[in-house]
C-alpha atoms as a PDB file:
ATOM      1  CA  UNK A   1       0.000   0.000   0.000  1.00  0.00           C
ATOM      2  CA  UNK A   2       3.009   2.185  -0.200  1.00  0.00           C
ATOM      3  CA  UNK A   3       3.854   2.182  -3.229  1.00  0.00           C
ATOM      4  CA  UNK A   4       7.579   2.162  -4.901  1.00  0.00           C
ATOM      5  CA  UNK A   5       8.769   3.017  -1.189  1.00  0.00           C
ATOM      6  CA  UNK A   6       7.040   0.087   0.134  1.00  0.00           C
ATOM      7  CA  UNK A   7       8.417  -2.173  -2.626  1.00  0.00           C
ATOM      8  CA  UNK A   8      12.196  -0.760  -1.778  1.00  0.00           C
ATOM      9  CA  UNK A   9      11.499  -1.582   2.102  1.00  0.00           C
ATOM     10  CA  UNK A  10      10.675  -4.506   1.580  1.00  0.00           C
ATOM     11  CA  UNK A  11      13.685  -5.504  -0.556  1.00  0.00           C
ATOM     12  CA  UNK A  12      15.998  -3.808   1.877  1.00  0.00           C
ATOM     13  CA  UNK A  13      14.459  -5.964   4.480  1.00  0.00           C
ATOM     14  CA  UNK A  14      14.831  -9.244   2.943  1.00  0.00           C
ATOM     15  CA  UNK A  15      18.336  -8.762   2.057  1.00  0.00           C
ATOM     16  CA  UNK A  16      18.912  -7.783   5.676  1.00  0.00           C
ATOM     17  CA  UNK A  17      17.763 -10.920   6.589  1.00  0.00           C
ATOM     18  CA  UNK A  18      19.426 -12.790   4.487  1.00  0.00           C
ATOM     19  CA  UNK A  19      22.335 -11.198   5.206  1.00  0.00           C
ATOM     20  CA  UNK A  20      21.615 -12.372   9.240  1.00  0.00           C
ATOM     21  CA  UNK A  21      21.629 -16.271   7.706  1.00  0.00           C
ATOM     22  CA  UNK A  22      18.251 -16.524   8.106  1.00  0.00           C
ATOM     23  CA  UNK A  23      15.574 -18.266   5.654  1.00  0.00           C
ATOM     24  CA  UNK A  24      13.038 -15.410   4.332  1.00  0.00           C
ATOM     25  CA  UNK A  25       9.647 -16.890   3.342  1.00  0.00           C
ATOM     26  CA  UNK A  26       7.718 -13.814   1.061  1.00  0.00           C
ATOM     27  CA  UNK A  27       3.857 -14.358   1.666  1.00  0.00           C
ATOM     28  CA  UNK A  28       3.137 -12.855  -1.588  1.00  0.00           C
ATOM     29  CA  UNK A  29       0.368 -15.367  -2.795  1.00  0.00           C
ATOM     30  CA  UNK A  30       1.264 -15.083  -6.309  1.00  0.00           C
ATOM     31  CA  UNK A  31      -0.624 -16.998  -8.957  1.00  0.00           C
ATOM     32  CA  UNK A  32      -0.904 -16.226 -12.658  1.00  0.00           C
ATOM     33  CA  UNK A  33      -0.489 -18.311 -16.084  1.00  0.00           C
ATOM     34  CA  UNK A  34       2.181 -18.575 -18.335  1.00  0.00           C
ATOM     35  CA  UNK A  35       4.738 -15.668 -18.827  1.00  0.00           C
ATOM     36  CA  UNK A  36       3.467 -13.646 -16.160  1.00  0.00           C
ATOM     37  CA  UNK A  37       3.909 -16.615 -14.031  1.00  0.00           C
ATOM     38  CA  UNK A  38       7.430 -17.137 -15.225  1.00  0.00           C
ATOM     39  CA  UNK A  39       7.757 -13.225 -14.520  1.00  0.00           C
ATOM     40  CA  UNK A  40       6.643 -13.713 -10.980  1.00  0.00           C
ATOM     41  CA  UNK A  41       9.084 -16.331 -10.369  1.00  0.00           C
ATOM     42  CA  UNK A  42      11.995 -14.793 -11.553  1.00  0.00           C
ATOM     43  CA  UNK A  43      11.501 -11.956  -9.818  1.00  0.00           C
ATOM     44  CA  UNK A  44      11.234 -13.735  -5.975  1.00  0.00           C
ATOM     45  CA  UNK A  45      13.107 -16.755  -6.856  1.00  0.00           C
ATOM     46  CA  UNK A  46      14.921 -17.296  -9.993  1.00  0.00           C
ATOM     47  CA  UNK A  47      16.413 -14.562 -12.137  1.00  0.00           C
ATOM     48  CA  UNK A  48      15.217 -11.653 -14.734  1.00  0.00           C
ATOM     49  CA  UNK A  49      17.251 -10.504 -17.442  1.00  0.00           C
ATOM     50  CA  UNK A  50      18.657  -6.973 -17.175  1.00  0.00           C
ATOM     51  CA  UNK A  51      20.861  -5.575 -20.276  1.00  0.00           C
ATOM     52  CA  UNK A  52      21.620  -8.940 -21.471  1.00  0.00           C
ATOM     53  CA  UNK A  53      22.773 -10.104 -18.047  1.00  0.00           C
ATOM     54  CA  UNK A  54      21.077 -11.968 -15.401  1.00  0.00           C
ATOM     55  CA  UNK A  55      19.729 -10.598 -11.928  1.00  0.00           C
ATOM     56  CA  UNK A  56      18.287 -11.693  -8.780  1.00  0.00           C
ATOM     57  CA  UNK A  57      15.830  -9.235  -7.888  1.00  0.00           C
ATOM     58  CA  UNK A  58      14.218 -10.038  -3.867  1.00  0.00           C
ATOM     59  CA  UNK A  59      16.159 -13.052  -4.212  1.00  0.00           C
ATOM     60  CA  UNK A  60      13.768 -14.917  -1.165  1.00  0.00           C
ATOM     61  CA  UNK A  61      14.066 -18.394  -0.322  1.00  0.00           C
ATOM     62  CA  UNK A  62      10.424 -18.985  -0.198  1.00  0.00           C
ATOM     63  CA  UNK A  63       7.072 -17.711  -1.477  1.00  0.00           C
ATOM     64  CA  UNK A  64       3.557 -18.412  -0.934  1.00  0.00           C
ATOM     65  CA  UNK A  65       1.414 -19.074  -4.060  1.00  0.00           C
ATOM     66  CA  UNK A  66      -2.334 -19.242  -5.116  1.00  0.00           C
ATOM     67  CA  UNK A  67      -3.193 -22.448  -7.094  1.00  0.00           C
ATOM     68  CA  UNK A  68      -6.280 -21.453  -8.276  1.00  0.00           C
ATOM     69  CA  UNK A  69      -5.410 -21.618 -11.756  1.00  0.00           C
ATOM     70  CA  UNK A  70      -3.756 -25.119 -12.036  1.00  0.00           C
ATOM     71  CA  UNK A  71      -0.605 -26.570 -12.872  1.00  0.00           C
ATOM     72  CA  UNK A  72       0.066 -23.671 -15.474  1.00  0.00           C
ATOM     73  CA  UNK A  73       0.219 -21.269 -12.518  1.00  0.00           C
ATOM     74  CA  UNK A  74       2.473 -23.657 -10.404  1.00  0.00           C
ATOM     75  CA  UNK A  75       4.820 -25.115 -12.910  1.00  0.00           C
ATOM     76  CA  UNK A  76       7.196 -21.921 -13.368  1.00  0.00           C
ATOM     77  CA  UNK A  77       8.123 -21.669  -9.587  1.00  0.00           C
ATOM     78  CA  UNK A  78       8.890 -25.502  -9.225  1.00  0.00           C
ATOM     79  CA  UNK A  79      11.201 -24.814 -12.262  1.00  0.00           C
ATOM     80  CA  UNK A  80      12.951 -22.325 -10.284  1.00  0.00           C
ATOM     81  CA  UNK A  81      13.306 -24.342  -7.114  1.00  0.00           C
ATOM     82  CA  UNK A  82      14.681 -26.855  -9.157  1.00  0.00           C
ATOM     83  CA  UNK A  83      17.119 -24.653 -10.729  1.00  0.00           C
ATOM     84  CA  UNK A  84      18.013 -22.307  -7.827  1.00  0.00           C
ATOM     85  CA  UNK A  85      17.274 -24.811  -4.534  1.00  0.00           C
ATOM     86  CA  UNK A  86      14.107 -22.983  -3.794  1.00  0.00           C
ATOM     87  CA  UNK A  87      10.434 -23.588  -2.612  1.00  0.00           C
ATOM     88  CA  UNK A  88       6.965 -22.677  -2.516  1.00  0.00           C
ATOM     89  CA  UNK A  89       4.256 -22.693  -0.278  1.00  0.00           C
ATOM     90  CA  UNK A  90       1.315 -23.475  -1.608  1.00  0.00           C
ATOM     91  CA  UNK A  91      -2.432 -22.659  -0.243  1.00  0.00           C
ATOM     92  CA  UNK A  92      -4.095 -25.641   0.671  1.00  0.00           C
ATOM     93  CA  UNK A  93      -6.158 -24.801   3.571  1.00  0.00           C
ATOM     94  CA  UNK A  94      -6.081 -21.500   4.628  1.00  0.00           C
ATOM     95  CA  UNK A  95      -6.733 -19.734   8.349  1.00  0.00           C
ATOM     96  CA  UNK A  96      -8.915 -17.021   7.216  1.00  0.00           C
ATOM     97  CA  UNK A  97     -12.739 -17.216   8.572  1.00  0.00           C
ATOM     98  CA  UNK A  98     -14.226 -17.636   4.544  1.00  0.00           C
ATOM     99  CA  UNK A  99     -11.756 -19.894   3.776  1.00  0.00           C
ATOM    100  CA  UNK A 100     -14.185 -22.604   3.787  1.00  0.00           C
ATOM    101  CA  UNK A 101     -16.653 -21.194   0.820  1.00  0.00           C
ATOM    102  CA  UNK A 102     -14.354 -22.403  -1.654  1.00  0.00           C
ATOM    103  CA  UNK A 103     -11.870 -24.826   0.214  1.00  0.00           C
ATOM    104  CA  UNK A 104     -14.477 -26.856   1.787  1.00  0.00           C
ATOM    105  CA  UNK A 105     -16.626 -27.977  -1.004  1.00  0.00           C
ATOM    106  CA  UNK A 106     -17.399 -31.980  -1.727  1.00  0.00           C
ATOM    107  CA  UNK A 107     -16.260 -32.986  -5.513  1.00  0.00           C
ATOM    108  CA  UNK A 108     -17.770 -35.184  -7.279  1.00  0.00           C
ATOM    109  CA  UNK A 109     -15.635 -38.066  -5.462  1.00  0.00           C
ATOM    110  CA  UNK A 110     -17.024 -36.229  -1.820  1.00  0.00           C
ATOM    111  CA  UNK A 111     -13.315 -34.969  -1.411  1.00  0.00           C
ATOM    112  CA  UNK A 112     -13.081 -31.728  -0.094  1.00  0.00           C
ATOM    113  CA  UNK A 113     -11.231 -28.941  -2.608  1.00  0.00           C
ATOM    114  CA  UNK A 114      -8.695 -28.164   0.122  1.00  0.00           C
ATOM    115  CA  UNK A 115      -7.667 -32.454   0.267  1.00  0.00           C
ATOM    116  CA  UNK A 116      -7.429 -32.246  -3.475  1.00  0.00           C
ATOM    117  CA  UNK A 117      -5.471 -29.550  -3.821  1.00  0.00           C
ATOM    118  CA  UNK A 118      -3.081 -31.913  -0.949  1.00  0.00           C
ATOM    119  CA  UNK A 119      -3.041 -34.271  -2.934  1.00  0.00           C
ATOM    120  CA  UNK A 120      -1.718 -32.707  -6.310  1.00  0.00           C
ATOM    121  CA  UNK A 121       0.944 -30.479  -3.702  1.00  0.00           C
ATOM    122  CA  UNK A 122       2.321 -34.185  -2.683  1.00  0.00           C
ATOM    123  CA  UNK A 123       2.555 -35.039  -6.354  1.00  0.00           C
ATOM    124  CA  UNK A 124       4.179 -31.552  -7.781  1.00  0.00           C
ATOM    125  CA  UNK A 125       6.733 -31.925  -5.477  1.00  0.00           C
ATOM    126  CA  UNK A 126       7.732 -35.324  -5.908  1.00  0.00           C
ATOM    127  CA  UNK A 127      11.206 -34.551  -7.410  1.00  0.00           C
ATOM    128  CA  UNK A 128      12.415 -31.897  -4.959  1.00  0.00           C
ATOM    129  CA  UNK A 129      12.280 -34.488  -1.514  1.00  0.00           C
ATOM    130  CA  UNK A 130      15.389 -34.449   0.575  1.00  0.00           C
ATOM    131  CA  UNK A 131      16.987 -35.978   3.571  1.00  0.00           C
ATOM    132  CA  UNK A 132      13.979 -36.622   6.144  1.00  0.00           C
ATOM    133  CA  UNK A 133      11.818 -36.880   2.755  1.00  0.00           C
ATOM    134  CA  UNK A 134       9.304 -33.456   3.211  1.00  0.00           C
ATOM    135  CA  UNK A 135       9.621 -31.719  -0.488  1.00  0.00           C
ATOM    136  CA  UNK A 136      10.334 -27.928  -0.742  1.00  0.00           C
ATOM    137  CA  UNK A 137       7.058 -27.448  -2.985  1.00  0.00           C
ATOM    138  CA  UNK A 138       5.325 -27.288   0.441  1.00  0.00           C
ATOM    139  CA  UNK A 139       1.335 -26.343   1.699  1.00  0.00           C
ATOM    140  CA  UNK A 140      -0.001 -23.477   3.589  1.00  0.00           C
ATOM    141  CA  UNK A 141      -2.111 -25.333   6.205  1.00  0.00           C
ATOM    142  CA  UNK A 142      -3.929 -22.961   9.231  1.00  0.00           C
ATOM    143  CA  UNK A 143      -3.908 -23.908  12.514  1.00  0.00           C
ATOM    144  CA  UNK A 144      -7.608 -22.074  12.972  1.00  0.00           C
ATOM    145  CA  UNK A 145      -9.056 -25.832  11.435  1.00  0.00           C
ATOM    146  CA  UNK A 146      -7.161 -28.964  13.388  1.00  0.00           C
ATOM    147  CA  UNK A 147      -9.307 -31.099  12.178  1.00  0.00           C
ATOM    148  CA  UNK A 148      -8.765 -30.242   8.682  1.00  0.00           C
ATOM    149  CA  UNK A 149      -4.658 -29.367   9.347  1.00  0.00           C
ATOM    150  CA  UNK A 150      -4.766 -33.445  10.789  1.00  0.00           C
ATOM    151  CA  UNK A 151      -6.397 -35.037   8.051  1.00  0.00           C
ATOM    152  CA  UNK A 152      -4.078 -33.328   5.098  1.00  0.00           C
ATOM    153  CA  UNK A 153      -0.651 -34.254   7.555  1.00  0.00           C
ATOM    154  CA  UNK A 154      -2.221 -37.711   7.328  1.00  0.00           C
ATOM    155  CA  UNK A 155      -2.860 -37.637   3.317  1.00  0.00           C
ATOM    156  CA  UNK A 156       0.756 -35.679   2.492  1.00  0.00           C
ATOM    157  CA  UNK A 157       3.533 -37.398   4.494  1.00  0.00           C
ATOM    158  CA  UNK A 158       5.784 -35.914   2.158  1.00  0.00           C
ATOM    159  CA  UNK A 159       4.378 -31.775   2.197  1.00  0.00           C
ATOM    160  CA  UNK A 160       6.439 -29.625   4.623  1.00  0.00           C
ATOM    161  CA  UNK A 161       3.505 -27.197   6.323  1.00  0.00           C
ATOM    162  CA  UNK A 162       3.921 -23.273   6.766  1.00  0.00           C
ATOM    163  CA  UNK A 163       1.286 -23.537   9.002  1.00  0.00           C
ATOM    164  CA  UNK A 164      -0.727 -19.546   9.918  1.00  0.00           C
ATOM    165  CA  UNK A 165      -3.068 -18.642  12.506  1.00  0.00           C
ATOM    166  CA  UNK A 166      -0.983 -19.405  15.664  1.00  0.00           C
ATOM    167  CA  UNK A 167      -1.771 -16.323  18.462  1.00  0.00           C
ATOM    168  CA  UNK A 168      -3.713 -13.498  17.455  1.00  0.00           C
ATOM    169  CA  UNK A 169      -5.979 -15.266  14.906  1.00  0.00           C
ATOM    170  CA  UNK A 170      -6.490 -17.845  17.374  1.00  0.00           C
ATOM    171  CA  UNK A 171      -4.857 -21.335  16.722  1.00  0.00           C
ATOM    172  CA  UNK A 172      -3.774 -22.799  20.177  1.00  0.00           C
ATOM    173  CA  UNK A 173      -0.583 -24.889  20.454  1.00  0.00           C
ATOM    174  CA  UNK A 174      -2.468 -27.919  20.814  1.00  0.00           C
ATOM    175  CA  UNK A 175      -3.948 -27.571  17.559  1.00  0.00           C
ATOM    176  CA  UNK A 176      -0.581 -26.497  15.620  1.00  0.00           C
ATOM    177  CA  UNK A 177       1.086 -29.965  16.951  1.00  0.00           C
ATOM    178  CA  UNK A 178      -1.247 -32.182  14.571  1.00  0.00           C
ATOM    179  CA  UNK A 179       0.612 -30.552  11.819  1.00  0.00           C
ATOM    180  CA  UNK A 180       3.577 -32.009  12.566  1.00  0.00           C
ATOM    181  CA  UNK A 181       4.615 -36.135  12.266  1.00  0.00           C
ATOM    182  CA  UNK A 182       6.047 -38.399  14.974  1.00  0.00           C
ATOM    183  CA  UNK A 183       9.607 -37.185  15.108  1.00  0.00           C
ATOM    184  CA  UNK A 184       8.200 -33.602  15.633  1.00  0.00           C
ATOM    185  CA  UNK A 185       9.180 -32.617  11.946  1.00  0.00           C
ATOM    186  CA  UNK A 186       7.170 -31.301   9.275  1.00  0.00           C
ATOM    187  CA  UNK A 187       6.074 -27.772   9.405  1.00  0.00           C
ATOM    188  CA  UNK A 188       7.218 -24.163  10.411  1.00  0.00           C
ATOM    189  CA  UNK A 189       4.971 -21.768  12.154  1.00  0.00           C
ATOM    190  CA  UNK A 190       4.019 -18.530  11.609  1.00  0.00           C
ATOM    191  CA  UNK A 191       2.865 -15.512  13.865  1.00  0.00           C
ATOM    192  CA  UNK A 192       3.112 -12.071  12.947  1.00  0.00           C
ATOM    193  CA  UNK A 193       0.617  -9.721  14.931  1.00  0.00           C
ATOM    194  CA  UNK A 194       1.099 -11.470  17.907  1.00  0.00           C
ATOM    195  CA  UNK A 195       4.869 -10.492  17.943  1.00  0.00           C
ATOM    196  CA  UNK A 196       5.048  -7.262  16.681  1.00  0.00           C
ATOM    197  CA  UNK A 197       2.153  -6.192  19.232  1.00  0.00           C
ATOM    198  CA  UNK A 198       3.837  -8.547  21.578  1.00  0.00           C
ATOM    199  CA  UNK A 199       4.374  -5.066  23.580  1.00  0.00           C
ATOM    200  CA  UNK A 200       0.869  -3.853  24.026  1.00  0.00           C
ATOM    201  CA  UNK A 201      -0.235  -7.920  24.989  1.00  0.00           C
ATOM    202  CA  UNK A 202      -1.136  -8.664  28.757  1.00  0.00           C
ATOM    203  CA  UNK A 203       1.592 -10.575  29.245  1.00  0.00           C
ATOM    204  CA  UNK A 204       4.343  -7.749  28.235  1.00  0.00           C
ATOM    205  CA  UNK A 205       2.764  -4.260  28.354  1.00  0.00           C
ATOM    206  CA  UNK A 206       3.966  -3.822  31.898  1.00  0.00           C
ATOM    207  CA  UNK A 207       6.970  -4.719  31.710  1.00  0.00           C
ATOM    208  CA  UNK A 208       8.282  -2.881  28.584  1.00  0.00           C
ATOM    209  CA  UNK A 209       7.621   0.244  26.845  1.00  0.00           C
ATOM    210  CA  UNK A 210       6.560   0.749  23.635  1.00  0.00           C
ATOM    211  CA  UNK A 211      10.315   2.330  22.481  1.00  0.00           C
ATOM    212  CA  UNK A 212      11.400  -1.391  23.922  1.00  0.00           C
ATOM    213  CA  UNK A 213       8.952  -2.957  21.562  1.00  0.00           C
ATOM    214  CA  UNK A 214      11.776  -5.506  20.503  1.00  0.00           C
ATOM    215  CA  UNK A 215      12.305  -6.532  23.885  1.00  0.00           C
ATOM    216  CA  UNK A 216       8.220  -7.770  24.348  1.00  0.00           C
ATOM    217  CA  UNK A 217       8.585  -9.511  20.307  1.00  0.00           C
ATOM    218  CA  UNK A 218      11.510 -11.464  21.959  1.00  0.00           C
ATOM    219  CA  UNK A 219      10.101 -12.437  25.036  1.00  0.00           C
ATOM    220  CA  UNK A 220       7.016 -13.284  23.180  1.00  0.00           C
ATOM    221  CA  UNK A 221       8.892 -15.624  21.050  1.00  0.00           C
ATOM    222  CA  UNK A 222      10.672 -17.311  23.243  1.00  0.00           C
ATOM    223  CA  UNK A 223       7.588 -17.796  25.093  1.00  0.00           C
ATOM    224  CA  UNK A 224       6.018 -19.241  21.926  1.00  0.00           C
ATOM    225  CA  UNK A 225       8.528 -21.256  21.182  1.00  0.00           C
ATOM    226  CA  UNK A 226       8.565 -22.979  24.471  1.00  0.00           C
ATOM    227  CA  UNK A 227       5.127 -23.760  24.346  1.00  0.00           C
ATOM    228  CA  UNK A 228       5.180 -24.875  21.164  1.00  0.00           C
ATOM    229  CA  UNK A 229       7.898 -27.099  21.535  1.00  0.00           C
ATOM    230  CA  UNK A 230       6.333 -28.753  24.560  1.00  0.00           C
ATOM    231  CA  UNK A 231       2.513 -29.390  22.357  1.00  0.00           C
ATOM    232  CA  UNK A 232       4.868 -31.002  19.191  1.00  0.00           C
ATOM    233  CA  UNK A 233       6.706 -33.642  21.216  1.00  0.00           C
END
């Protein structure tokens, strides 16, 4: 919503990341067909062509992306991951409130959209499985529906989850540890609101101010973390 700015702080910010050795995961949600696809790809994860020479231009390890449109949509980015040891996230089952007025519909077969859409993620990313055998063409699963997060760990033994809706949108530790298999492995977890507000929460708000924002986002974290770690194993 800022603009060019926006787009330049956000650059800035995942190359200082980067720079820190950590893995940067763009939510972006891109989804398109073709060479617009291709363009999208190359821009986050693969390369563009600049005066005959090739650039990186956000460079990110990760991005989300919309499969609405099919394989066309998807097919660029794996090509990319294979090329430049990248991945994808891809929406399967999503934490928002509405998600369910597309996700959750019966085919034909009675499968829910969301379990379909599993199922082709576990076959897309057959090729790029590594050493504990999860595939970097990876879902988007929300915490917000166990049930649902359960059932798709149980049909995609081979899908890494980035797995949403932990803290402010709800999803209680509990719920997040179905995503995960019996050695503990198989997802990351995201919170966002919960961490930068971590200084205005009830558990930090008097005991920080809000200059010493950081301070609250790392207590919140480790906090997190710590309960997280004790739901998973």
């Amino acid at each position: 919503m800022y603009g060019i700015p926006g787009m330049e702080a956000f650059k800035e910010t995942c190359k200082y990341a980067k720079e820190k050795g950590m893995v940067v995961i763009a939510d972006v949600k891109r989804g398109d067909i073709g060479s617009t696809a291709t363009g999208y790809s190359n821009a986050f994860l693969g390369r563009t062509k600049i005066e005959e020479q090739e650039q990186a231009i956000y460079d990110v390890d990760f991005v989300t992306v919309n499969p609405y449109m099919g394989t066309d949509c998807i097919k660029p980015f794996i090509e990319d991951c294979k090329k430049y040891n990248k991945g994808i996230f891809i929406l399967v089952k999503t934490s928002n409130p509405s998600s369910g007025e597309l996700q959750d519909l019966k085919l034909e077969n009675q499968k829910e959209v969301y379990l379909h859409v599993a199922e082709l993620v576990e076959k897309w990313g057959e090729e790029l499985r590594g050493k504990y055998q999860y595939s970097s063409i990876a879902a988007v699963v929300g915490a917000t529906y166990p049930e649902q997060l359960k059932q798709i760990r149980e049909a995609s033994p081979h899908t890494y989850f980035l797995i949403p809706g932990y803290g402010a949108q709800g999803g209680k530790a509990s719920d997040i540890a179905l995503g995960f298999d019996s050695n503990g492995l198989g997802g990351i977890i995201n919170a966002s609101r919960s961490l930068m507000c971590a200084y205005k929460s009830e558990n930090w708000k008097n005991q920080v101010t809000e200059e010493e924002y950081y301070k609250a986002t790392r207590l919140e974290a480790i906090r997190m973390r710590d309960e997280l770690n004790n739901a998973i194993n």
